[in-house]
PDB file of N, CA and C in Angstrom:
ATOM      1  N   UNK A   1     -13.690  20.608  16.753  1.00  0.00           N
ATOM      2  CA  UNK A   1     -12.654  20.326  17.709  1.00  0.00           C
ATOM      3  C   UNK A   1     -11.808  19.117  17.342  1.00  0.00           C
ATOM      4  N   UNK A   2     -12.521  18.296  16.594  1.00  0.00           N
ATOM      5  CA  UNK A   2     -11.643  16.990  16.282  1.00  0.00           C
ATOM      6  C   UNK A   2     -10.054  17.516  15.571  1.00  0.00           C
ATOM      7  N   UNK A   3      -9.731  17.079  15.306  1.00  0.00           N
ATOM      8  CA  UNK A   3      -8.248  17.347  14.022  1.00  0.00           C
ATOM      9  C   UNK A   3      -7.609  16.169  13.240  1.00  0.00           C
ATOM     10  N   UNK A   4      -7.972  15.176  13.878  1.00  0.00           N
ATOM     11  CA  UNK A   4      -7.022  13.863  12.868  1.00  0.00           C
ATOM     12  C   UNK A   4      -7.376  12.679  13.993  1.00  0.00           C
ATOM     13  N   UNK A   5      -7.645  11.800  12.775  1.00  0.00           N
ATOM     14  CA  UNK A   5      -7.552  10.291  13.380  1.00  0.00           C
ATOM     15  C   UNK A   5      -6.490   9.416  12.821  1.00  0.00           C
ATOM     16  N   UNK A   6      -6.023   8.478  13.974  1.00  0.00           N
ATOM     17  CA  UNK A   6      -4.906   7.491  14.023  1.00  0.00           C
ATOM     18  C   UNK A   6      -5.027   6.011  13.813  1.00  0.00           C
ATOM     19  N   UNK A   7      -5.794   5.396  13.211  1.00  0.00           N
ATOM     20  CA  UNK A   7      -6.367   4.090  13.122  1.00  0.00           C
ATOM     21  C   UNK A   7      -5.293   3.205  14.277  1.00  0.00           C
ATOM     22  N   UNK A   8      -5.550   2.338  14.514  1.00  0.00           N
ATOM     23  CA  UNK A   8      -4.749   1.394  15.630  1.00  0.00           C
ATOM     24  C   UNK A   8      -5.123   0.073  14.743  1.00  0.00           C
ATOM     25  N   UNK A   9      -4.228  -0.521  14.512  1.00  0.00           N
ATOM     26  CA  UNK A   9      -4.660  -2.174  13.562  1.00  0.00           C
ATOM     27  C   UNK A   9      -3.733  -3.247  14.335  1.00  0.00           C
ATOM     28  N   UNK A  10      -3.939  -4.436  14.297  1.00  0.00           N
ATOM     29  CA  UNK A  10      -3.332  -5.131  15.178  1.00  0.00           C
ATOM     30  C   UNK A  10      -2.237  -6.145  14.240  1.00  0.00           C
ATOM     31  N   UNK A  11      -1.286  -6.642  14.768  1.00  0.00           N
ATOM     32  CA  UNK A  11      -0.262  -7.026  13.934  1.00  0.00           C
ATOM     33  C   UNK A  11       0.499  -7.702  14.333  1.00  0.00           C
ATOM     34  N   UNK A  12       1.251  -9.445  13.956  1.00  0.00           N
ATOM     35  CA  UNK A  12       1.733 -10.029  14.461  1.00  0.00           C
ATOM     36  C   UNK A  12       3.323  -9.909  14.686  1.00  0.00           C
ATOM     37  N   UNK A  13       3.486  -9.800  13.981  1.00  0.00           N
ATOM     38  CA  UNK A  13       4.872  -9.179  13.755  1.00  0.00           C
ATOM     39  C   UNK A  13       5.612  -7.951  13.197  1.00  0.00           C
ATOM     40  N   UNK A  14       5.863  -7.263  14.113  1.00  0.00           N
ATOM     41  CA  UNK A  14       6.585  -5.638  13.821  1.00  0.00           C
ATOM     42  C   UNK A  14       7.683  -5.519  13.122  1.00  0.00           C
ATOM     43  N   UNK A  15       8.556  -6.197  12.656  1.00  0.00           N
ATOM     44  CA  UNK A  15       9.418  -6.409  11.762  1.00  0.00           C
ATOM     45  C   UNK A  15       8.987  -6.594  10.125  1.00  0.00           C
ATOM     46  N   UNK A  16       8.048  -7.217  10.391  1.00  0.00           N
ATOM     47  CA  UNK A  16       7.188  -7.412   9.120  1.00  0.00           C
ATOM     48  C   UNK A  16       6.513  -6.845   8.597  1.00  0.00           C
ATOM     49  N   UNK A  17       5.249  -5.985   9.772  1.00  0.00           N
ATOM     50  CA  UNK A  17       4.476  -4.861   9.375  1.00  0.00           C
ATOM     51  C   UNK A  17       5.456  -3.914   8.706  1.00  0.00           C
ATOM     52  N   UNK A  18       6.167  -3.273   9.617  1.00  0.00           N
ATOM     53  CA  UNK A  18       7.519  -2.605   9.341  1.00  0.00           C
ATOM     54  C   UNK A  18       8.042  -2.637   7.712  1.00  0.00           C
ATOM     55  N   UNK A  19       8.363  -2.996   7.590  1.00  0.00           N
ATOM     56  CA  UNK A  19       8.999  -3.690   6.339  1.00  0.00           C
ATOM     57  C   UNK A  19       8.094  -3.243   5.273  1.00  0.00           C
ATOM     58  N   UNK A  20       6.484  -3.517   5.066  1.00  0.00           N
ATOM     59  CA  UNK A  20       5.956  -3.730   4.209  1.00  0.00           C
ATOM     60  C   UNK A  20       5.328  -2.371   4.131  1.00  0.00           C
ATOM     61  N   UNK A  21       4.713  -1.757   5.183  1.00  0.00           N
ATOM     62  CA  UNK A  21       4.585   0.021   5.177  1.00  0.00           C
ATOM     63  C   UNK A  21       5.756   0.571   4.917  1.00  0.00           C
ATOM     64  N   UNK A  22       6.919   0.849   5.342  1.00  0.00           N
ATOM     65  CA  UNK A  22       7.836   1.155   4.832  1.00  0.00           C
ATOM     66  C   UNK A  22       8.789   1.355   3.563  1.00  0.00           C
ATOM     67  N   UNK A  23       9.079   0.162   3.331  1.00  0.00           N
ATOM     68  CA  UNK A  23       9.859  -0.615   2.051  1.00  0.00           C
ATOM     69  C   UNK A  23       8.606  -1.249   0.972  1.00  0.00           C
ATOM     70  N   UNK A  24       7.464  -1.672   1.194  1.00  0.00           N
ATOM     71  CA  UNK A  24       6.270  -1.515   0.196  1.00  0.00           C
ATOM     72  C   UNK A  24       5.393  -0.135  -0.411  1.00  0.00           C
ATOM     73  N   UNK A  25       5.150   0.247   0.861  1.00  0.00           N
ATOM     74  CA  UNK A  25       4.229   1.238   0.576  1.00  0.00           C
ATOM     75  C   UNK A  25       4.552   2.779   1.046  1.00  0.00           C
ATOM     76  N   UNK A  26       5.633   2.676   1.252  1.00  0.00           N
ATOM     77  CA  UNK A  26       7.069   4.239   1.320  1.00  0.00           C
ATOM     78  C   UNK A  26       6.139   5.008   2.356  1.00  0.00           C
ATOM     79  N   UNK A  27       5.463   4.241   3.229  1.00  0.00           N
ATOM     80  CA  UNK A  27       5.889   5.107   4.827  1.00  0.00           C
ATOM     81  C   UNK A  27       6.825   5.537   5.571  1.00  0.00           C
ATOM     82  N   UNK A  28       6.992   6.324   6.496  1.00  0.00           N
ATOM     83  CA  UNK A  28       7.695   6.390   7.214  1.00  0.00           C
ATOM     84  C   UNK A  28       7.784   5.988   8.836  1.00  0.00           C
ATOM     85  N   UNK A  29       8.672   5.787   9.687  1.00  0.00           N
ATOM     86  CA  UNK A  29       8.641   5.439  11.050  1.00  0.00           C
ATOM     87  C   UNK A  29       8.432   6.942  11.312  1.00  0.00           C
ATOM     88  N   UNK A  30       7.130   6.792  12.474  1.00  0.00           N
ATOM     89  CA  UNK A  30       6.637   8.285  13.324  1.00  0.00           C
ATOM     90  C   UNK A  30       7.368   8.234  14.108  1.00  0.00           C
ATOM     91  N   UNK A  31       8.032   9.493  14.643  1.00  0.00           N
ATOM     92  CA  UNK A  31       8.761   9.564  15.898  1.00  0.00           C
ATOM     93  C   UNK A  31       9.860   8.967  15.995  1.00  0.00           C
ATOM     94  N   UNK A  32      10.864   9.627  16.878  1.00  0.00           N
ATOM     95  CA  UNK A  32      12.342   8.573  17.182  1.00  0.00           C
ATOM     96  C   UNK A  32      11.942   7.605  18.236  1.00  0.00           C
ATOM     97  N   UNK A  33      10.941   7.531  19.245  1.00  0.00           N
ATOM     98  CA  UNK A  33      11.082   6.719  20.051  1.00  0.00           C
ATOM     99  C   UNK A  33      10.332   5.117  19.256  1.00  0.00           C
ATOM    100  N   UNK A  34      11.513   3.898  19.706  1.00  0.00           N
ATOM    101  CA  UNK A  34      10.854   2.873  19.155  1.00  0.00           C
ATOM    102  C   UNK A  34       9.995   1.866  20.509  1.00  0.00           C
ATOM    103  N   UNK A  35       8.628   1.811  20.612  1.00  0.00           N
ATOM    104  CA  UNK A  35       8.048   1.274  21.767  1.00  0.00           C
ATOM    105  C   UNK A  35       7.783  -0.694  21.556  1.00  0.00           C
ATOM    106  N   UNK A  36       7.971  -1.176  22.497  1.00  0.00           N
ATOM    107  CA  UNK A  36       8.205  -2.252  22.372  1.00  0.00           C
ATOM    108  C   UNK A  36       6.729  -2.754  22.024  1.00  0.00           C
ATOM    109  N   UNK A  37       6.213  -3.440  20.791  1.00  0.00           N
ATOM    110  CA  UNK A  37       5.239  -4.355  20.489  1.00  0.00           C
ATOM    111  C   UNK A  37       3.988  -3.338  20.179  1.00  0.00           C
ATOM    112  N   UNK A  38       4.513  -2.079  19.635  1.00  0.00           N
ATOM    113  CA  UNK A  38       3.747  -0.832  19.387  1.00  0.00           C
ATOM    114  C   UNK A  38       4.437  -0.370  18.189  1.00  0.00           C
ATOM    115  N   UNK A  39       3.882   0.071  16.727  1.00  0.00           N
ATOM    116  CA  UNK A  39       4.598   0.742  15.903  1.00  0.00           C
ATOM    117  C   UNK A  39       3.643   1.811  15.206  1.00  0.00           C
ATOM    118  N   UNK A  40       4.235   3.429  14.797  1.00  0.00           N
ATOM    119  CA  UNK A  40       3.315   4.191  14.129  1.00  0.00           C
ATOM    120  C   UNK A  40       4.355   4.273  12.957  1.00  0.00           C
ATOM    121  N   UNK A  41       3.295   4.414  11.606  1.00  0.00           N
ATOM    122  CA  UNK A  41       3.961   5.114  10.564  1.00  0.00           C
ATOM    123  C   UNK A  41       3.404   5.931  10.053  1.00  0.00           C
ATOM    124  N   UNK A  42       4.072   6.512   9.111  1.00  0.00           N
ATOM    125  CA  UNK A  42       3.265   8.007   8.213  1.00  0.00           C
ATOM    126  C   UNK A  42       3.111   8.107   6.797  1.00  0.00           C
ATOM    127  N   UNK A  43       2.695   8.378   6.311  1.00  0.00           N
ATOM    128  CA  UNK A  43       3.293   9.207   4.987  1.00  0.00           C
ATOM    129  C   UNK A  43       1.737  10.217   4.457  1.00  0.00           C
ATOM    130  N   UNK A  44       2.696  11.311   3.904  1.00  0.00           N
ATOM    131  CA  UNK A  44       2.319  12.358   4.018  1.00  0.00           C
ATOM    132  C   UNK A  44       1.057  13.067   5.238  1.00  0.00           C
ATOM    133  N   UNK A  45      -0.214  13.381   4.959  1.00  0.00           N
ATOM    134  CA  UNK A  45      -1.284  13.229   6.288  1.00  0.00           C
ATOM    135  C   UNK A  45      -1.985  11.650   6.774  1.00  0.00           C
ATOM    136  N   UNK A  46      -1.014  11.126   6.677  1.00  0.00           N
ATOM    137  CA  UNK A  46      -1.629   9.395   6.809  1.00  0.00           C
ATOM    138  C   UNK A  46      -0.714   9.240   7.887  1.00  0.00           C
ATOM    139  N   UNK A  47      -1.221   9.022   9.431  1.00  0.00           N
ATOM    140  CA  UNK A  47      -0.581   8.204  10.484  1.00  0.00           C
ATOM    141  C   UNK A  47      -1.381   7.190  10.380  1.00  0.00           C
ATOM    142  N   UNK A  48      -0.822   5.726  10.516  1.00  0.00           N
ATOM    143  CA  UNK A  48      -1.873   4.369  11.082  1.00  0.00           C
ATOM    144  C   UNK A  48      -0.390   3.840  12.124  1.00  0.00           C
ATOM    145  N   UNK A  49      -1.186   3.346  12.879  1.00  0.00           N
ATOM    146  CA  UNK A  49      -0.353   2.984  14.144  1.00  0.00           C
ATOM    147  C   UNK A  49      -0.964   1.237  14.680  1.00  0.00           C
ATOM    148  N   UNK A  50      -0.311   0.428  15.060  1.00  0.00           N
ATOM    149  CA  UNK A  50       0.163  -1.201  15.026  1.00  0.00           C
ATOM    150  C   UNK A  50       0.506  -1.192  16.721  1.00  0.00           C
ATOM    151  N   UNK A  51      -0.510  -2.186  16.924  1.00  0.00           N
ATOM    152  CA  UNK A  51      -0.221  -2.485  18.072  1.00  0.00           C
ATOM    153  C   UNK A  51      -0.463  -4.371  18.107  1.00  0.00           C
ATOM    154  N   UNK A  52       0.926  -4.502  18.679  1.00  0.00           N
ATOM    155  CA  UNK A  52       1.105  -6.197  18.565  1.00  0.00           C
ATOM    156  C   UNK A  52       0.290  -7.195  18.879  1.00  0.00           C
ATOM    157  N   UNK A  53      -0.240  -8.283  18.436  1.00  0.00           N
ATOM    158  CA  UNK A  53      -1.010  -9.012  19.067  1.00  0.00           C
ATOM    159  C   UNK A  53      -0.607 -10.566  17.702  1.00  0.00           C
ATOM    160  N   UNK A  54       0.238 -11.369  19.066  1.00  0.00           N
ATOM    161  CA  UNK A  54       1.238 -12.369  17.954  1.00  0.00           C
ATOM    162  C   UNK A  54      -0.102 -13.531  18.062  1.00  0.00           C
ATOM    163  N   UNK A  55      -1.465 -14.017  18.501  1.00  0.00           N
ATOM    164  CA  UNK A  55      -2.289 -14.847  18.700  1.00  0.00           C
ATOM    165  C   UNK A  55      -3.019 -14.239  17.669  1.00  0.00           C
ATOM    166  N   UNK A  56      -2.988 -13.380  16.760  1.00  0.00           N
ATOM    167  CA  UNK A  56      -3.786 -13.661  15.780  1.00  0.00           C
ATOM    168  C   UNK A  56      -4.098 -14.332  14.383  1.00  0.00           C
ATOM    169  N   UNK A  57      -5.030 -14.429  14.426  1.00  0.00           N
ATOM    170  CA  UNK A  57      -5.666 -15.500  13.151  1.00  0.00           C
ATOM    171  C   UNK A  57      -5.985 -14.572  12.163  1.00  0.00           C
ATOM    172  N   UNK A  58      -5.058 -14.526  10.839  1.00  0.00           N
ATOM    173  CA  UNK A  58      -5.325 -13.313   9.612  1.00  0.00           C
ATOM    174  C   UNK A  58      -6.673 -13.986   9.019  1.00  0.00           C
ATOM    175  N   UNK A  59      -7.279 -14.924   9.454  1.00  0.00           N
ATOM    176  CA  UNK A  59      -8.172 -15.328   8.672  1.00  0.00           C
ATOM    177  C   UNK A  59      -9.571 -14.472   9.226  1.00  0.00           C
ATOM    178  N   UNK A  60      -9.091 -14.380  10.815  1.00  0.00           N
ATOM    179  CA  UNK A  60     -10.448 -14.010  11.951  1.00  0.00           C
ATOM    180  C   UNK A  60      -9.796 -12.551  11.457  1.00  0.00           C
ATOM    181  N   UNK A  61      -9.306 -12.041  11.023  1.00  0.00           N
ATOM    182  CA  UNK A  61      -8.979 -10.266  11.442  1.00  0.00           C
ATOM    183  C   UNK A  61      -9.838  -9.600  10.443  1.00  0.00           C
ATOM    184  N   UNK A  62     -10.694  -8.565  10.697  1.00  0.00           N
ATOM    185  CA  UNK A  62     -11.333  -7.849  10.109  1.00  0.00           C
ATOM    186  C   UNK A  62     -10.899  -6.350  10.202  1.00  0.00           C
ATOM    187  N   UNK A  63      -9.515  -5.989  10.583  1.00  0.00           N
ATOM    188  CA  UNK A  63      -9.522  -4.449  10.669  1.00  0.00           C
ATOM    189  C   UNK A  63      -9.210  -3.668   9.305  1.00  0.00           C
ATOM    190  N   UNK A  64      -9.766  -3.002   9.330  1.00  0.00           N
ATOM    191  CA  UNK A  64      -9.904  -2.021   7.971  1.00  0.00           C
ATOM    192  C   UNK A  64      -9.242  -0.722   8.275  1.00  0.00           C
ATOM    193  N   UNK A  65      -9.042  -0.497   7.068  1.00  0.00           N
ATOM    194  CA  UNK A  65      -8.668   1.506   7.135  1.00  0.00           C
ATOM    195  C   UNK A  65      -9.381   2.020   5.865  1.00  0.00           C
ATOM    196  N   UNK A  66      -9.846   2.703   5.733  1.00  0.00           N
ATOM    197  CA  UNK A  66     -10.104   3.697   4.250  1.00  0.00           C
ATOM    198  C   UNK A  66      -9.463   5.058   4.027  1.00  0.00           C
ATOM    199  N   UNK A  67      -8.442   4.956   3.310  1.00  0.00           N
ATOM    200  CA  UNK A  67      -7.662   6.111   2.898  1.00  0.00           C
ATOM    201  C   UNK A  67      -7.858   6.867   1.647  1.00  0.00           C
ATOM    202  N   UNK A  68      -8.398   7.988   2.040  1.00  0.00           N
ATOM    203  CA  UNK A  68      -8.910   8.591   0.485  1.00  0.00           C
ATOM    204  C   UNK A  68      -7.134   9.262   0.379  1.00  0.00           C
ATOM    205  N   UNK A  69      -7.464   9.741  -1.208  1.00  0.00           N
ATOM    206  CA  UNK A  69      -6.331  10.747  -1.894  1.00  0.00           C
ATOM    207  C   UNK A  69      -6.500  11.091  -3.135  1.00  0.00           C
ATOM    208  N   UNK A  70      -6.188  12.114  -3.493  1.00  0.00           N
ATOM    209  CA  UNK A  70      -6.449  12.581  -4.767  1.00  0.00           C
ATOM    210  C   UNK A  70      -6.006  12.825  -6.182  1.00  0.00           C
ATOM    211  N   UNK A  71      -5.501  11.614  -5.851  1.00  0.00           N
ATOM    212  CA  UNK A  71      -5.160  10.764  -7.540  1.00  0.00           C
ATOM    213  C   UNK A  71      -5.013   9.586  -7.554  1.00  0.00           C
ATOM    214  N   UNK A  72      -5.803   8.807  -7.437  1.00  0.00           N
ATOM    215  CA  UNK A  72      -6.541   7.492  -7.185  1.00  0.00           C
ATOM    216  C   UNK A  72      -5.565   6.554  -8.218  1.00  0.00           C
ATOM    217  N   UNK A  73      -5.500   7.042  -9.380  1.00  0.00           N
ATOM    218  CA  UNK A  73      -5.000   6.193 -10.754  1.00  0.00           C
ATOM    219  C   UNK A  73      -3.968   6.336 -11.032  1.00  0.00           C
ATOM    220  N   UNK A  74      -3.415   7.316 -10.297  1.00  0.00           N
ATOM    221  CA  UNK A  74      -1.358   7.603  -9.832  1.00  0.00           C
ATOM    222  C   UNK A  74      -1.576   6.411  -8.630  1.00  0.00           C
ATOM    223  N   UNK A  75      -1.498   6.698  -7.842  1.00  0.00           N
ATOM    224  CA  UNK A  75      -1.405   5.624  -6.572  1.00  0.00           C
ATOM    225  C   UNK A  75      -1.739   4.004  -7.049  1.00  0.00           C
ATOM    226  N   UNK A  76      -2.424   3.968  -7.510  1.00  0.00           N
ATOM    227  CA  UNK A  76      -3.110   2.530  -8.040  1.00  0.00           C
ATOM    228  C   UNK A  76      -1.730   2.070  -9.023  1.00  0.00           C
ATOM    229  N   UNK A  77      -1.548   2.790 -10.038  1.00  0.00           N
ATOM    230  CA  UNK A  77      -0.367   2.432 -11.048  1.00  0.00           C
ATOM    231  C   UNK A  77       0.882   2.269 -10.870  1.00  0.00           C
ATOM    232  N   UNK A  78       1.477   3.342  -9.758  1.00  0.00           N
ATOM    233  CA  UNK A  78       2.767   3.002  -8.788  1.00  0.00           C
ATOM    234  C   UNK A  78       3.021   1.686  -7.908  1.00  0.00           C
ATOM    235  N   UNK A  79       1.387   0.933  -7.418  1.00  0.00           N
ATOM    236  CA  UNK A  79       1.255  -0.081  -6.709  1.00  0.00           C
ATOM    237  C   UNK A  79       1.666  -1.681  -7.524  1.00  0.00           C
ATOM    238  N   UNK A  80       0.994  -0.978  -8.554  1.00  0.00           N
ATOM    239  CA  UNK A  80       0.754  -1.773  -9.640  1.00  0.00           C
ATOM    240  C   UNK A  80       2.320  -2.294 -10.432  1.00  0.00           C
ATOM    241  N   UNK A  81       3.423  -1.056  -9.716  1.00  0.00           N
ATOM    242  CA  UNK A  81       3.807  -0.721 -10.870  1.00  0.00           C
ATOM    243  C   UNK A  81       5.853  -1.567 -10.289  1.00  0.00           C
ATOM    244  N   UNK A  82       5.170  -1.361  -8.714  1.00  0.00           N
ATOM    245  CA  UNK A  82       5.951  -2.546  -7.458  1.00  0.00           C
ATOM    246  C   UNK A  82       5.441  -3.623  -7.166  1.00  0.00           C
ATOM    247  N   UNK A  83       4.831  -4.229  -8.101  1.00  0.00           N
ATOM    248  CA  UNK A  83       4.370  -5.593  -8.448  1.00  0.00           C
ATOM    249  C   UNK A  83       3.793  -5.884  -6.662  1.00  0.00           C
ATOM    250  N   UNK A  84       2.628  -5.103  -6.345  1.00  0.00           N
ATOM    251  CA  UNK A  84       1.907  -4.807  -4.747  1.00  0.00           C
ATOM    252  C   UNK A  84       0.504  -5.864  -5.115  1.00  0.00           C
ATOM    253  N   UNK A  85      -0.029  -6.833  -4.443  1.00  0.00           N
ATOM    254  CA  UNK A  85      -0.798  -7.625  -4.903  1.00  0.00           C
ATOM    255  C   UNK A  85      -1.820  -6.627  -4.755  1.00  0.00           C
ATOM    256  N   UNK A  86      -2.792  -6.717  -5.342  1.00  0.00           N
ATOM    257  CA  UNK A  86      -4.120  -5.713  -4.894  1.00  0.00           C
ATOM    258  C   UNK A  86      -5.377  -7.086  -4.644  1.00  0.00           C
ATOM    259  N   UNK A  87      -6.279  -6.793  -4.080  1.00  0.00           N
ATOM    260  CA  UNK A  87      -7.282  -7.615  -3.480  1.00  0.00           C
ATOM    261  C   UNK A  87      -7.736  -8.154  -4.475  1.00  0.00           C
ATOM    262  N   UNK A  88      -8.191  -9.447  -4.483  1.00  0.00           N
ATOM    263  CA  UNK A  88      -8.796  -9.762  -5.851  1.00  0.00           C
ATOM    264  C   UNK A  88     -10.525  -9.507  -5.548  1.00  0.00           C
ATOM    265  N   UNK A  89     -10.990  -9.108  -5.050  1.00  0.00           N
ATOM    266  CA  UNK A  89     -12.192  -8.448  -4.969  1.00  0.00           C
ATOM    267  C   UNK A  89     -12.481  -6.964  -5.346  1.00  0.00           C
ATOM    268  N   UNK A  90     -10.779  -6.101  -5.347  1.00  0.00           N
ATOM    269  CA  UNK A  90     -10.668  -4.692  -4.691  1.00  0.00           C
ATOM    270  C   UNK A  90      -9.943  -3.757  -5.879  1.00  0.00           C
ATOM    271  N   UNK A  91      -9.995  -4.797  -7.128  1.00  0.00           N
ATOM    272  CA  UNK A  91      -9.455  -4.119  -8.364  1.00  0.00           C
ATOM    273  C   UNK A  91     -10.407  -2.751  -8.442  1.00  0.00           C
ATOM    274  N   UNK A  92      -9.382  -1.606  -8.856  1.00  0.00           N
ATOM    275  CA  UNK A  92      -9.479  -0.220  -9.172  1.00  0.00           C
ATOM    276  C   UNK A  92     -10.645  -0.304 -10.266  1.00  0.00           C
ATOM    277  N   UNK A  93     -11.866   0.323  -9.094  1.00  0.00           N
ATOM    278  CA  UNK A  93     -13.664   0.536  -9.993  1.00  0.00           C
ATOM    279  C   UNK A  93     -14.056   1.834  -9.404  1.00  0.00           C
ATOM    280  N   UNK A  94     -15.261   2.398 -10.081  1.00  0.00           N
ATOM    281  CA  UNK A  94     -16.161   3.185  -9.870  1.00  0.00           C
ATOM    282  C   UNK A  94     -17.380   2.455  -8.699  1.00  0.00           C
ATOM    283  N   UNK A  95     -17.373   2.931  -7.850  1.00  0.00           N
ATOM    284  CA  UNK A  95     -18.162   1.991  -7.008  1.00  0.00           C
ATOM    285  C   UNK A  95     -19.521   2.625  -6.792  1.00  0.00           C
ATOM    286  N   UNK A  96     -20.767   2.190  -6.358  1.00  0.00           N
ATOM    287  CA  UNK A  96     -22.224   3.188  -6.562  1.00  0.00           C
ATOM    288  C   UNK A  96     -22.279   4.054  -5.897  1.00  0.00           C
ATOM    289  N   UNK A  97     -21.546   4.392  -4.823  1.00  0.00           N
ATOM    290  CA  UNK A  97     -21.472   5.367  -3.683  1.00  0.00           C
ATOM    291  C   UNK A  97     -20.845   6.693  -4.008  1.00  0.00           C
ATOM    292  N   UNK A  98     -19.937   6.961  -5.447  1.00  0.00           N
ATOM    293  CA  UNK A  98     -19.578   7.739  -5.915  1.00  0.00           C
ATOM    294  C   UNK A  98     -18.036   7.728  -5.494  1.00  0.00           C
ATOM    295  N   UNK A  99     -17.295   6.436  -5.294  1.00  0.00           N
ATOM    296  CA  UNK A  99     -15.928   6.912  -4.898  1.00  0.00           C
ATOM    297  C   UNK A  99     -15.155   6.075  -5.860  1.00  0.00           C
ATOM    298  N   UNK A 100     -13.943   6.002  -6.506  1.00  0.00           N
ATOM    299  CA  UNK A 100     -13.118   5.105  -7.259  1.00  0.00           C
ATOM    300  C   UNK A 100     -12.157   4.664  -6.252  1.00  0.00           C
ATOM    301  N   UNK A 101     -11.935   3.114  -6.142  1.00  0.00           N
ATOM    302  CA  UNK A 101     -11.425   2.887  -5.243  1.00  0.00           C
ATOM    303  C   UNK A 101     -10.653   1.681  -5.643  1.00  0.00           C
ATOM    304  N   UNK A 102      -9.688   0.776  -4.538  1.00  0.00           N
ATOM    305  CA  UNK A 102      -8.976  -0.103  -4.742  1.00  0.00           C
ATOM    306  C   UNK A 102      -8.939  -0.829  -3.352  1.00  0.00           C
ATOM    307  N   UNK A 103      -8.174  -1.656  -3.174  1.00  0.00           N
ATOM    308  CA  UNK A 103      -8.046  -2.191  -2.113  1.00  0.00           C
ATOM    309  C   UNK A 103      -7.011  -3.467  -2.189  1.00  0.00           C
ATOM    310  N   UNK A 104      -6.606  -3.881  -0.370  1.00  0.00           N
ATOM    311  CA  UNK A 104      -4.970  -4.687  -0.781  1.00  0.00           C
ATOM    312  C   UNK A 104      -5.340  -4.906   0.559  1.00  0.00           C
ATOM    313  N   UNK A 105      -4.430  -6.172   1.154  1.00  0.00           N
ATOM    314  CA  UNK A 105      -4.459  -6.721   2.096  1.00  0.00           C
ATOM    315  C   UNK A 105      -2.732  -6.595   2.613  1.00  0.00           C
ATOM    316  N   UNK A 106      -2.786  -5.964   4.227  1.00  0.00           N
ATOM    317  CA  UNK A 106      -1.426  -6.087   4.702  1.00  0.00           C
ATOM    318  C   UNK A 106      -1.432  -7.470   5.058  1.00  0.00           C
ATOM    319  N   UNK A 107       0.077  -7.664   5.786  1.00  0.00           N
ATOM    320  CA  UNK A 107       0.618  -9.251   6.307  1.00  0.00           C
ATOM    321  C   UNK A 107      -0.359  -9.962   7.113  1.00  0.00           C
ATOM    322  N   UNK A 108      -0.967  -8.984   7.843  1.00  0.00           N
ATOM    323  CA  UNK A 108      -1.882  -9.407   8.703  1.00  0.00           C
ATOM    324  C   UNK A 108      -3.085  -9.844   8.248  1.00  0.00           C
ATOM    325  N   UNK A 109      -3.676  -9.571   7.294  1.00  0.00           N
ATOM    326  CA  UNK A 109      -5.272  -9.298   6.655  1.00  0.00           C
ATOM    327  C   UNK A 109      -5.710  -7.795   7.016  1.00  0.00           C
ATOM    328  N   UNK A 110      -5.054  -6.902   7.013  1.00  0.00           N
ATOM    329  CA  UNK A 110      -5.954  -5.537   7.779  1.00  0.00           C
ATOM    330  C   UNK A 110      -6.202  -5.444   6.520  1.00  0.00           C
ATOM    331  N   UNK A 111      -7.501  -5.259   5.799  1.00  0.00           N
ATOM    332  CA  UNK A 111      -7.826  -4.399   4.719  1.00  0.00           C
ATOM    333  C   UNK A 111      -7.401  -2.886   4.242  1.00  0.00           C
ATOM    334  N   UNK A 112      -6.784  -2.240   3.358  1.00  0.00           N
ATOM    335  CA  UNK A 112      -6.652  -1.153   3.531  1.00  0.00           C
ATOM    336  C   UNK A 112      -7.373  -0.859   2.014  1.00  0.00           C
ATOM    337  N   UNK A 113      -8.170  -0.135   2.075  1.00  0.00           N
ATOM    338  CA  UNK A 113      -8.873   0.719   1.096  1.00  0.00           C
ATOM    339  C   UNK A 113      -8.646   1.956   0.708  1.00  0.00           C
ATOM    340  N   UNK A 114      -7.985   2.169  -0.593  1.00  0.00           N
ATOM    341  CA  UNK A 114      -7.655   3.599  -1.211  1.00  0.00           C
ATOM    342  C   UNK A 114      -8.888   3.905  -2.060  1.00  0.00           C
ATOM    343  N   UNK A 115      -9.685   5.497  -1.885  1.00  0.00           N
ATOM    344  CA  UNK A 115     -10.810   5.841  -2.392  1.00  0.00           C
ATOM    345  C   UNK A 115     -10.429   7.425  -2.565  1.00  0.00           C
ATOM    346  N   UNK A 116     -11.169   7.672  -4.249  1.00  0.00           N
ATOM    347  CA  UNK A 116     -11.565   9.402  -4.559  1.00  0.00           C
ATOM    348  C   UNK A 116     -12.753   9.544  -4.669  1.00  0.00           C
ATOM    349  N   UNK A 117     -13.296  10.703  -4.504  1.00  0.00           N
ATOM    350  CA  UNK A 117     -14.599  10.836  -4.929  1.00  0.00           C
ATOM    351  C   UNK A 117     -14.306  11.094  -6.664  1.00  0.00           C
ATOM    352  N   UNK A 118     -15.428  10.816  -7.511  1.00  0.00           N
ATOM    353  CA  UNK A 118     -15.587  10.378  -8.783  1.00  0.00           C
ATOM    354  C   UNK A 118     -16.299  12.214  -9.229  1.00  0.00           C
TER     355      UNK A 118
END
């Protein structure tokens, strides 16, 4: 019965988030309606959706996403390739769990993790 999940990450500034899903990482704005201190974006089966919260501390934020896809070393090299900082913990490995993965930090600190299975 399930069909799709929407992650919700929290974010100080919507202009900024905006900007960097968008014009960084070639999302798109979901929907025509724009809601005040609320933002969703897309790209391709990837919705993550931003909901404002200007009192936060990127140091205290722990929200994560894990986004698999299936060409791990296309995606990684295009990132790579828009000079996109990648985590310095989160450089593109084989990890023991069986997934190849990467990882990057938005404006906020939300972790976002790109993973294939190996």
């Amino acid at each position: 019965m399930l069909t799709d999940i929407h992650p919700k990450l929290p974010m100080r500034d919507k202009a900024v988030t905006r900007d960097f899903y968008i014009n960084k990482l070639g999302f798109q704005k979901c929907g025509e309606e724009d809601y005040d201190g609320y933002l969703m974006v897309k790209k391709e089966k990837i919705e993550i959706h931003f909901f404002e919260y200007r009192e936060l501390d990127p140091k205290e934020n722990y929200g994560q996403v894990y986004i698999r896809t299936n060409n791990i070393d296309q995606l990684y090299q295009s990132m790579r390739d828009k000079g996109l900082d990648i985590h310095p913990a989160g450089d593109l490995q084989i990890k023991p769990w069986g997934q190849k993965e990467f990882s990057m930090l938005d404006p906020d600190n939300n972790l976002l993790t790109f993973g294939q299975g190996v």
